[in-house]
C-alpha atoms as a PDB file:
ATOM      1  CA  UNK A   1     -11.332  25.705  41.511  1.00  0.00           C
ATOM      2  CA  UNK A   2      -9.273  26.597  38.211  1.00  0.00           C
ATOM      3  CA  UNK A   3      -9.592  24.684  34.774  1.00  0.00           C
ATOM      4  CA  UNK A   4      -6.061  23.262  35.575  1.00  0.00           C
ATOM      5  CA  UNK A   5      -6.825  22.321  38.896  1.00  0.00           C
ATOM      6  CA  UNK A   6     -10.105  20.609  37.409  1.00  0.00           C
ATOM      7  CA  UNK A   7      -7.766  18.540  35.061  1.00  0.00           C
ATOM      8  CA  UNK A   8      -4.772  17.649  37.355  1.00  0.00           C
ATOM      9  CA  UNK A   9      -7.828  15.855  39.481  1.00  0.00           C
ATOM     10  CA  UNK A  10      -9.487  14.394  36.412  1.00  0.00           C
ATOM     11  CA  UNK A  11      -6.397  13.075  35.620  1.00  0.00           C
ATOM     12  CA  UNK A  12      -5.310  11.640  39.090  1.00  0.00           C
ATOM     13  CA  UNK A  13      -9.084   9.990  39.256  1.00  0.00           C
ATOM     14  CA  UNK A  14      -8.137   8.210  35.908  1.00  0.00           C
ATOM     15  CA  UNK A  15      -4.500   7.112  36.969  1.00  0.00           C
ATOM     16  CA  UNK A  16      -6.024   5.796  40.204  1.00  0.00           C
ATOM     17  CA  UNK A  17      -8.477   3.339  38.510  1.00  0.00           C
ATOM     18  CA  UNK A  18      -5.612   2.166  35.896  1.00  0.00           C
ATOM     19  CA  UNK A  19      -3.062   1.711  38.477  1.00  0.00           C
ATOM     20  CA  UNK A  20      -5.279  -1.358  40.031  1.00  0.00           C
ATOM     21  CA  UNK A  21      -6.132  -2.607  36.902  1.00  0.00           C
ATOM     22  CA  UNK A  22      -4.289  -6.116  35.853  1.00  0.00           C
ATOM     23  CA  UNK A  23      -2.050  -5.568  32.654  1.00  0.00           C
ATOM     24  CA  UNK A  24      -2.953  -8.477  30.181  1.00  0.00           C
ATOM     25  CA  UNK A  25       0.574  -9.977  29.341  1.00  0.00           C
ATOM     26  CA  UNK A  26       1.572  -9.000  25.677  1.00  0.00           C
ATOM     27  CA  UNK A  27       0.644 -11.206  22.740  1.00  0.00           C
ATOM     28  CA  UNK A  28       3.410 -12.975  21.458  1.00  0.00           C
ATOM     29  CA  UNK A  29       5.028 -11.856  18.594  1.00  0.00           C
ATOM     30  CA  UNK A  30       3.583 -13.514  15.486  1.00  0.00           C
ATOM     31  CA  UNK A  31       5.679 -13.518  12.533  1.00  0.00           C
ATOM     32  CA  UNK A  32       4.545 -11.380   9.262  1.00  0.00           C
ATOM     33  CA  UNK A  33       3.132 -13.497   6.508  1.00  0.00           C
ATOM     34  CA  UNK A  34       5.353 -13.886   3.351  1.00  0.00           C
ATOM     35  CA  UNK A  35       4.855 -11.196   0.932  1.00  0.00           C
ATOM     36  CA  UNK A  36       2.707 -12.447  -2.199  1.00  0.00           C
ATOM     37  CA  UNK A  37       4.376 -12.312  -5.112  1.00  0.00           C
ATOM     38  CA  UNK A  38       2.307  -9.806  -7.792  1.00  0.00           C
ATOM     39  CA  UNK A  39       1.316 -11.765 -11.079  1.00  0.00           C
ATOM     40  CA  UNK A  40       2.647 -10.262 -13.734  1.00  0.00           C
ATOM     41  CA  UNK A  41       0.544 -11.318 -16.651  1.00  0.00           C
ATOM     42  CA  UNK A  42      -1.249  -8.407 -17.461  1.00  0.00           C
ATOM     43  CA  UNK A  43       1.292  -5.904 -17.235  1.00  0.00           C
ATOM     44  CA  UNK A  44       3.104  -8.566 -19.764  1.00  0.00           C
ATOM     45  CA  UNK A  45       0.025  -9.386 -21.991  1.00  0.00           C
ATOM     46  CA  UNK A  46      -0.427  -5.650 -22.403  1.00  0.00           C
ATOM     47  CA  UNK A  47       3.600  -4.693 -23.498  1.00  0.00           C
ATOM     48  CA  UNK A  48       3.400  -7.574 -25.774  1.00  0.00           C
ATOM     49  CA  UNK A  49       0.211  -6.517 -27.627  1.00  0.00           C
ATOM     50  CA  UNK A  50       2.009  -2.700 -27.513  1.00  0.00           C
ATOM     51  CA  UNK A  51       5.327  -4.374 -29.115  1.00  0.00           C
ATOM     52  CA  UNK A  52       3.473  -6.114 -31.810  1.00  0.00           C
ATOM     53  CA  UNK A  53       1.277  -2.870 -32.661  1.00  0.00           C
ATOM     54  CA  UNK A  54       4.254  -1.015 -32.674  1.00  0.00           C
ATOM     55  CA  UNK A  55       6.231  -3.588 -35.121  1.00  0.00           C
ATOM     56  CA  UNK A  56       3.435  -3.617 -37.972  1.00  0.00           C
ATOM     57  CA  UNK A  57       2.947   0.287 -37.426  1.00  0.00           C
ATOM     58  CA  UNK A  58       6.664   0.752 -38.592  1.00  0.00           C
ATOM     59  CA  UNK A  59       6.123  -1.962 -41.011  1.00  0.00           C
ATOM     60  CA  UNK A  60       2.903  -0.184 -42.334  1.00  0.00           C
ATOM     61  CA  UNK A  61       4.665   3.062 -42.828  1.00  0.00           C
ATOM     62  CA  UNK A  62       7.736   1.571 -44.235  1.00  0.00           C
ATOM     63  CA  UNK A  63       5.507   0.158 -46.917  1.00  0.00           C
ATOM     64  CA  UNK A  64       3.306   3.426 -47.578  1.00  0.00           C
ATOM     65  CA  UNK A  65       6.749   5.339 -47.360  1.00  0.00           C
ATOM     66  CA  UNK A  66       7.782   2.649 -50.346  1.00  0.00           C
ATOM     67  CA  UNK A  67       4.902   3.332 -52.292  1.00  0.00           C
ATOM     68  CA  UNK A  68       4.472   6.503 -52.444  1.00  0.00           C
ATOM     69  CA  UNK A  69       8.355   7.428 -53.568  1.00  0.00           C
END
């Protein structure tokens, strides 16, 4: 016997055992949970605390800039 006559029987043998098998019914269709909404808080806690560092920076070097001349 050949390799591909090896396989073509191999694969016969398998489709013979599936073929009596019962098929389980599909599940039913379950809808997808609601998507989560991410929390924000962080993300705005952090670009507040860079707004305010970046408000007395330019007020900082507004005032050395005032000195200084």
């Amino acid at each position: 016997m050949t390799e591909v006559t090896e396989v073509t029987e191999a694969a016969e043998a398998g489709a013979e055992t599936t073929e009596g098998a019962p098929v389980a019914p599909d599940a039913p269709a379950v809808p997808p949970a609601p998507a989560v909404k991410k929390d924000r808080r962080v993300l705005r806690a952090v670009l507040r605390w860079t707004a305010a560092v970046v408000v007395f920076a330019a007020a900082g070097a507004g005032t050395a800039y005032g000195i200084t001349r």
